[in-house]
C-alpha atoms as a PDB file:
ATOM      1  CA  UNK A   1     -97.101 -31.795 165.033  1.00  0.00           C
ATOM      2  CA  UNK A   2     -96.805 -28.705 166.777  1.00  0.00           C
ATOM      3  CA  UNK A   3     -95.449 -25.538 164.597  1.00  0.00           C
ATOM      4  CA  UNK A   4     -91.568 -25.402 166.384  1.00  0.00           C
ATOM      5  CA  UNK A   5     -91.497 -29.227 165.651  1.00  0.00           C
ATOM      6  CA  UNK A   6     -92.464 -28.474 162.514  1.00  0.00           C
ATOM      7  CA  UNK A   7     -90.058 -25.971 161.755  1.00  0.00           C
ATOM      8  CA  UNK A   8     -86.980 -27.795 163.374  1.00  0.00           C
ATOM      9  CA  UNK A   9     -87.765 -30.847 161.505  1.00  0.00           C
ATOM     10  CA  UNK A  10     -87.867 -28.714 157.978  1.00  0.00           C
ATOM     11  CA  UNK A  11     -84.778 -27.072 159.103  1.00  0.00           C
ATOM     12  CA  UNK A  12     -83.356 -30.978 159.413  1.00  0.00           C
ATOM     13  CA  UNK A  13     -84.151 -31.674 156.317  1.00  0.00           C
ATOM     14  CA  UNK A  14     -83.344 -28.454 154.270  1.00  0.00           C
ATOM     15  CA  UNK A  15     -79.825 -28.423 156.180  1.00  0.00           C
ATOM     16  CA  UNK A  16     -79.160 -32.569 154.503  1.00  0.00           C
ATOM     17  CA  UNK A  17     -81.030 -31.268 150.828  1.00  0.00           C
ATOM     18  CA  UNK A  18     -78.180 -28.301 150.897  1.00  0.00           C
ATOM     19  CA  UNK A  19     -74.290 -28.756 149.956  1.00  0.00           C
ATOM     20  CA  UNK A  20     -71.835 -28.184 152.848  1.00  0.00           C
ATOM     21  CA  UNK A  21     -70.283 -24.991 152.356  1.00  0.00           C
ATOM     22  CA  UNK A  22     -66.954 -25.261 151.773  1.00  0.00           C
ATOM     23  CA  UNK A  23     -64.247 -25.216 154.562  1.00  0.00           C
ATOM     24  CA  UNK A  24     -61.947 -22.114 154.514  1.00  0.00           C
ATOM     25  CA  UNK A  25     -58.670 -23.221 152.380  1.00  0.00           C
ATOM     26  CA  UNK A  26     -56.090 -22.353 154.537  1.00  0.00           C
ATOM     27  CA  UNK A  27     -53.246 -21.159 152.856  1.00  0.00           C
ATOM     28  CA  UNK A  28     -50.120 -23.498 153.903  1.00  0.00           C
ATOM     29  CA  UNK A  29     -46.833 -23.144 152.696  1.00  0.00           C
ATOM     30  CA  UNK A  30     -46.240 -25.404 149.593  1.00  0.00           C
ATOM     31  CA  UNK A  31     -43.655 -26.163 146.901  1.00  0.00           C
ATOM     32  CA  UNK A  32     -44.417 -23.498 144.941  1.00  0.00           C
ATOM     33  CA  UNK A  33     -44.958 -20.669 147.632  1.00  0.00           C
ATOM     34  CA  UNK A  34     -43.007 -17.891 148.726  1.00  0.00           C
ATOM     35  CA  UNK A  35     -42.302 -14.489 150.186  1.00  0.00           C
ATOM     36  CA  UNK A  36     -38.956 -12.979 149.343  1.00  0.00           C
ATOM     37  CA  UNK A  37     -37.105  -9.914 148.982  1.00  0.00           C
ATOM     38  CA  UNK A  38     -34.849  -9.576 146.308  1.00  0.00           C
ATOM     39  CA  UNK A  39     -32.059  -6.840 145.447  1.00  0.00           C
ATOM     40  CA  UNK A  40     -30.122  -6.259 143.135  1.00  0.00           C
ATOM     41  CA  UNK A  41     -27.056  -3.632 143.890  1.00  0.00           C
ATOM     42  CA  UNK A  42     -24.068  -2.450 142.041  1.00  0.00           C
ATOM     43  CA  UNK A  43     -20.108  -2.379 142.869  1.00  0.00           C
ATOM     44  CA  UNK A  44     -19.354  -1.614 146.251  1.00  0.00           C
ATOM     45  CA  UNK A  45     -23.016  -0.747 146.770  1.00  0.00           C
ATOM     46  CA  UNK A  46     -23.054   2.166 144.394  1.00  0.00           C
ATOM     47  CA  UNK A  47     -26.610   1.788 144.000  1.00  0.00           C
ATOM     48  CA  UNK A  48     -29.655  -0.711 145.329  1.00  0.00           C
ATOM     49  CA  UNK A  49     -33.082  -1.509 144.361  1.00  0.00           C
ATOM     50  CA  UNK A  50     -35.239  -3.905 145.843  1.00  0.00           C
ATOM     51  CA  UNK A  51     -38.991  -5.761 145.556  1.00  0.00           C
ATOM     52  CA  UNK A  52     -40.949  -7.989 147.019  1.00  0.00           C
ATOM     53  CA  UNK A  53     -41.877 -11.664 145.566  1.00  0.00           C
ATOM     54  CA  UNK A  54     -44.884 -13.387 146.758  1.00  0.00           C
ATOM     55  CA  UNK A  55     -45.718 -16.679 145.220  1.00  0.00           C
ATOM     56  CA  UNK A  56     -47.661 -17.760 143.785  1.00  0.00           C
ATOM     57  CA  UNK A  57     -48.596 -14.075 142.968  1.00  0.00           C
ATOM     58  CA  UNK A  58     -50.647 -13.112 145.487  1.00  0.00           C
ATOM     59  CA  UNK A  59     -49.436  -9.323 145.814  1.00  0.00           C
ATOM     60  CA  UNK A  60     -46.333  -7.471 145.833  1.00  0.00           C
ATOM     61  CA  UNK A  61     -44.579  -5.736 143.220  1.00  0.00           C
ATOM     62  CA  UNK A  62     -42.783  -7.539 140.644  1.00  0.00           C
ATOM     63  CA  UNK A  63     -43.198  -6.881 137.863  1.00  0.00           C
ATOM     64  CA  UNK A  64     -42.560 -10.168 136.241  1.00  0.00           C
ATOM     65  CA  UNK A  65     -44.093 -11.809 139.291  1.00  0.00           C
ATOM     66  CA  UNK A  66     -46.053 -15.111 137.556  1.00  0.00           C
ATOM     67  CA  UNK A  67     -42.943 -15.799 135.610  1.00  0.00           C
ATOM     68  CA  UNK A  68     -40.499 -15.613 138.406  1.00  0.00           C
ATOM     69  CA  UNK A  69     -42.694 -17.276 140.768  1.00  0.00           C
ATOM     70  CA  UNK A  70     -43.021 -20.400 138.106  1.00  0.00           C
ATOM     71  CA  UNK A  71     -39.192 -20.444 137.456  1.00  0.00           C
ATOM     72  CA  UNK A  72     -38.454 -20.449 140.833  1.00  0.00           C
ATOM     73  CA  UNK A  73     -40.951 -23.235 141.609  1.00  0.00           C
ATOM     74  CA  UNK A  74     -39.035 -24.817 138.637  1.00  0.00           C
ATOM     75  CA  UNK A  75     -36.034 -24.756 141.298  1.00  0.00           C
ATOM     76  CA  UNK A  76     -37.523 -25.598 144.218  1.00  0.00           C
ATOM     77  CA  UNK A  77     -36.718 -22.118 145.257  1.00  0.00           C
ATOM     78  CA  UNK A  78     -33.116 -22.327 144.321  1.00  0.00           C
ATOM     79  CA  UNK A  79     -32.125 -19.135 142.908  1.00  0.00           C
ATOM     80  CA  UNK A  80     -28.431 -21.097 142.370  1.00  0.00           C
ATOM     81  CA  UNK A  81     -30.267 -23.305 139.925  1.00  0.00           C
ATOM     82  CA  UNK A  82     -32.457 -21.663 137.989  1.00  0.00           C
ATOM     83  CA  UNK A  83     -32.582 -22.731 134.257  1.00  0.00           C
ATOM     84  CA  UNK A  84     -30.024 -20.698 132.625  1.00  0.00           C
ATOM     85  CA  UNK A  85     -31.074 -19.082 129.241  1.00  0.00           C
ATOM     86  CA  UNK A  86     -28.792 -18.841 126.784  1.00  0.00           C
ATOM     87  CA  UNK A  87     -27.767 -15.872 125.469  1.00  0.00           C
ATOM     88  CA  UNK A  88     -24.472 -14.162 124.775  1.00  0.00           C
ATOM     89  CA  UNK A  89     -23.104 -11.759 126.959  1.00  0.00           C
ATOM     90  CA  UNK A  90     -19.537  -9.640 126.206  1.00  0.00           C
ATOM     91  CA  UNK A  91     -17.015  -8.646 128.592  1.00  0.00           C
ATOM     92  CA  UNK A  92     -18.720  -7.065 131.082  1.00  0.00           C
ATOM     93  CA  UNK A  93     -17.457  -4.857 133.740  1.00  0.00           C
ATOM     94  CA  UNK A  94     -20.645  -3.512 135.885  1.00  0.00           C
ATOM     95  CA  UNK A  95     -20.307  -6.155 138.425  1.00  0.00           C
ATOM     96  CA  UNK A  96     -24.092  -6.687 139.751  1.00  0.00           C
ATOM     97  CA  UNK A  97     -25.372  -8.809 143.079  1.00  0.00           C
ATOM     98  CA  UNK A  98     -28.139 -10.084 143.597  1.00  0.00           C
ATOM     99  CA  UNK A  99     -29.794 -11.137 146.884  1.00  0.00           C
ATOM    100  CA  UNK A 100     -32.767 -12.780 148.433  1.00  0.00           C
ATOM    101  CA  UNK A 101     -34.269 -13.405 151.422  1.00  0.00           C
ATOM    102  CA  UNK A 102     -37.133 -14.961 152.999  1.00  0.00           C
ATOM    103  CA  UNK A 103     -39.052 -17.853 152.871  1.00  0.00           C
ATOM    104  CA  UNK A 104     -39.525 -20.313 150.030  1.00  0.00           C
ATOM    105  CA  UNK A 105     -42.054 -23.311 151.062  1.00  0.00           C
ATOM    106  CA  UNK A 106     -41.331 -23.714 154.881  1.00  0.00           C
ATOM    107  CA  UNK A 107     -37.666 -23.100 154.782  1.00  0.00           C
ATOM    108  CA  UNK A 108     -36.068 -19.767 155.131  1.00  0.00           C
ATOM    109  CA  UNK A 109     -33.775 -18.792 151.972  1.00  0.00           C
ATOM    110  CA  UNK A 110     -30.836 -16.597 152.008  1.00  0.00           C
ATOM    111  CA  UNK A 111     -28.866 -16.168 148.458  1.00  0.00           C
ATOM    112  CA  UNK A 112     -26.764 -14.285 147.723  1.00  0.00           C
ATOM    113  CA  UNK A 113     -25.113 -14.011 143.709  1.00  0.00           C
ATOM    114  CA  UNK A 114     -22.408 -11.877 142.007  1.00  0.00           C
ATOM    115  CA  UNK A 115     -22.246 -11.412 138.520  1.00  0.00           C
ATOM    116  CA  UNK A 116     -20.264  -9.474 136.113  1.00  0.00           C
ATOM    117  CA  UNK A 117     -22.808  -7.103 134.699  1.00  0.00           C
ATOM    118  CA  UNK A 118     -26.555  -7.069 133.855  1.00  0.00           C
ATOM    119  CA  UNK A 119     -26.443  -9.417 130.872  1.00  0.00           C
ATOM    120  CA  UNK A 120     -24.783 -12.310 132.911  1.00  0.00           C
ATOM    121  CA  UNK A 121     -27.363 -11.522 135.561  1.00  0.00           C
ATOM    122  CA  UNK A 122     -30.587 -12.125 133.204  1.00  0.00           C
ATOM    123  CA  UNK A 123     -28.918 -15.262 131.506  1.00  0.00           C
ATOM    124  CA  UNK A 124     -28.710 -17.075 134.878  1.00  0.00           C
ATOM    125  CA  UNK A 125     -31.913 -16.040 136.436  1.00  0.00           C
ATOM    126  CA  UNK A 126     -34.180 -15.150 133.848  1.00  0.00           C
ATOM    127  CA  UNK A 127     -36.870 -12.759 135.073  1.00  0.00           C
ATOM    128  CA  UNK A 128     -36.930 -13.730 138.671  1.00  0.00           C
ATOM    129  CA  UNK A 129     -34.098 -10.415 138.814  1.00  0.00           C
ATOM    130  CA  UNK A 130     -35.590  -8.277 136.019  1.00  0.00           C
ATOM    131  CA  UNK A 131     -37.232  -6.116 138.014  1.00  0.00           C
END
């Protein structure tokens, strides 16, 4: 056998002796993946904050982002029914809204909740708006 025979037939074989490498996983959206931006504002827009969400946490800046991205893959990305946590809450009277937008999975989302103050606000969406 002649020395590039040789070679290409090694090559043969060492290419079936080695695993297949791995295709690239190619990040599709799922169930339990998202990019949204949520704010939170007070009456008549006396003040705003905002971050971004990406799930599952992948970057952004939430603070709280592995336990908002699992509640909200909880709800299918249904801010509107989160699990409520129960706590009380008093009379309240610094009306808060909360907003996002974006995508959630491969459908766009855009929510949009009033509440009367900060405590009512946590109870119904847990850390997903504690930011």
């Amino acid at each position: 056998m002649s020395a590039p025979r040789t070679l290409a037939a090694a090559a043969a074989v060492l290419a079936l002796a080695l695993p297949a490498a791995p295709a690239a996983a190619v990040a599709e959206p799922g169930p339990g993946r998202g990019e949204l931006l949520l704010t939170l504002s007070g009456a008549d827009h006396t003040w705003i904050r905002g971050v971004r969400l990406t799930c599952p946490d992948a970057g952004g800046r939430h603070p709280h982002a592995a336990e908002a991205c699992a509640r909200l893959a909880e709800a299918h990305g249904r801010p509107d029914v989160l699990r409520r946590e129960d706590r009380p809450c008093g009379a309240e009277r610094e009306p808060v809204t909360a907003t996002a937008d974006g995508r959630w999975g491969t459908a766009d989302l855009h929510w949009k909740g009033a509440y009367s103050g900060p405590c009512a606000l946590e109870a119904a969406t847990g850390p997903v708006f504690r930011f």
